[in-house]
Protein backbone atom coordinates (compact mmCIF):
# COMPACT_ATOMS: atom_id res chain seq x y z
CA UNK A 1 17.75 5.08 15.71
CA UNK A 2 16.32 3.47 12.31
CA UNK A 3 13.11 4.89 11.28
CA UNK A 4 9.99 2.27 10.52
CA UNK A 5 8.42 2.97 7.24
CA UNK A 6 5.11 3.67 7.63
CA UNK A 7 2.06 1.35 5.87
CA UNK A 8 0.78 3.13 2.35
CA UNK A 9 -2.42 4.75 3.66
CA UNK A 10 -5.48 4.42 0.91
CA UNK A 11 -5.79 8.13 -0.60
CA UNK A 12 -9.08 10.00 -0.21
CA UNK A 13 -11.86 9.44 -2.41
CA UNK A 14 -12.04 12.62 -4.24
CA UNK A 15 -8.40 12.22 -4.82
CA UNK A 16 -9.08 9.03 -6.55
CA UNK A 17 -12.19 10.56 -8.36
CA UNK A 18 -10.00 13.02 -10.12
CA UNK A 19 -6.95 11.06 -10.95
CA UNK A 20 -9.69 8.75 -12.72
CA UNK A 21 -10.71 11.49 -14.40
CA UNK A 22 -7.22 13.33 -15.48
CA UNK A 23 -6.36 9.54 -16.51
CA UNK A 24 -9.22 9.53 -18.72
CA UNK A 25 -9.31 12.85 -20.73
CA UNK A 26 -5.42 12.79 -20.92
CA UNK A 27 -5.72 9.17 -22.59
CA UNK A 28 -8.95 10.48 -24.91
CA UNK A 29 -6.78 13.64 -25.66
CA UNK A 30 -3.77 11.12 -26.81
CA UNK A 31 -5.71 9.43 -29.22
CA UNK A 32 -7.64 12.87 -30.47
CA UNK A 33 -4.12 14.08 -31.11
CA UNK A 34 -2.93 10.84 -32.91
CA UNK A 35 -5.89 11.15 -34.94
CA UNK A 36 -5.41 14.46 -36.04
CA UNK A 37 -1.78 14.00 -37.06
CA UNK A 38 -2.78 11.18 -38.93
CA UNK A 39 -4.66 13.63 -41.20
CA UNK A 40 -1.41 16.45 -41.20
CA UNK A 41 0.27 16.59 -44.27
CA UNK A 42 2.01 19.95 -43.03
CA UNK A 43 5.37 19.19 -41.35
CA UNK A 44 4.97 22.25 -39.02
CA UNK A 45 1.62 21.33 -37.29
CA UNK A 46 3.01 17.25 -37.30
CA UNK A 47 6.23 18.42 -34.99
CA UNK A 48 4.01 20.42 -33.18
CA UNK A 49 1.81 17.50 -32.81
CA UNK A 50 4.37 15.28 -32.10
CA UNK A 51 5.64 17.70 -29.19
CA UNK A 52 2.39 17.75 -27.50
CA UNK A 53 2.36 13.64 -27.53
CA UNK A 54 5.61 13.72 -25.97
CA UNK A 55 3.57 16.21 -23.40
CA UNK A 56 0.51 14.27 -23.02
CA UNK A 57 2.15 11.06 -22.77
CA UNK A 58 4.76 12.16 -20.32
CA UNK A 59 1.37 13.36 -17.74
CA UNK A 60 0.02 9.84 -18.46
CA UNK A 61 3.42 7.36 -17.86
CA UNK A 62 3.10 9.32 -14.29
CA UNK A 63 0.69 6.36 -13.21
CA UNK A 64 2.85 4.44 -14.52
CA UNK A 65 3.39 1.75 -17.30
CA UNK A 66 0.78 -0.35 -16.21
CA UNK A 67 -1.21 2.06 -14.56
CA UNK A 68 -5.14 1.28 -14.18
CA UNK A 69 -6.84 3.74 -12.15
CA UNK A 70 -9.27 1.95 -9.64
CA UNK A 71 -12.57 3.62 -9.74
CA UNK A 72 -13.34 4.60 -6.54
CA UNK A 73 -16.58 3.65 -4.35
CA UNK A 74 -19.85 5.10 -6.43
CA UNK A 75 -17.76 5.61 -9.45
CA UNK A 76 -18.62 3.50 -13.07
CA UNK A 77 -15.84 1.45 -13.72
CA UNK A 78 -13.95 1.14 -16.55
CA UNK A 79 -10.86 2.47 -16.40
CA UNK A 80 -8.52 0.69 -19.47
CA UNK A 81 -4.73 0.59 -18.93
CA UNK A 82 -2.59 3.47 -20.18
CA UNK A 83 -1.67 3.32 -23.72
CA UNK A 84 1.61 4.19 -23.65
CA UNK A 85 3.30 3.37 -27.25
């Protein structure tokens, strides 16, 4: 017997709140970090920098490439698109 996929159901609205949220400070802490190895001239604290990018940007490419987080009902907009490099 073949099974029937079943229809993507919307997720819950406090789900949606926080992923807008994670989205957001994991994007702001991207460019924070870029920032600040921008102004390294020590190679130590630029791999270390560069490690936590890789980090950071592997949490954010989970919504995807083109990922834009709809805010949910009663939630500003605003949401940009990932900026993955």
């Amino acid at each position: 017997m073949a099974s029937v996929p079943l229809a993507p159901q919307p997720l819950p609205a406090a789900l949606l709140r926080a992923a807008v949220i994670h989205h957001r400070l994991v994007d702001a802490f991207i460019q924070l970090t870029r920032t600040e190895l921008a102004r390294q001239r020590d190679d130590y604290a630029r791999d270390s920098l560069n490690e936590l990018l890789d980090v950071l940007k592997a949490q954010l490419a989970v919504y995807g490439p083109d990922a834009v987080v709809p805010a949910p009902a009663g939630m500003p907009a605003g949401m940009e698109a990932a900026n993955l490099p």
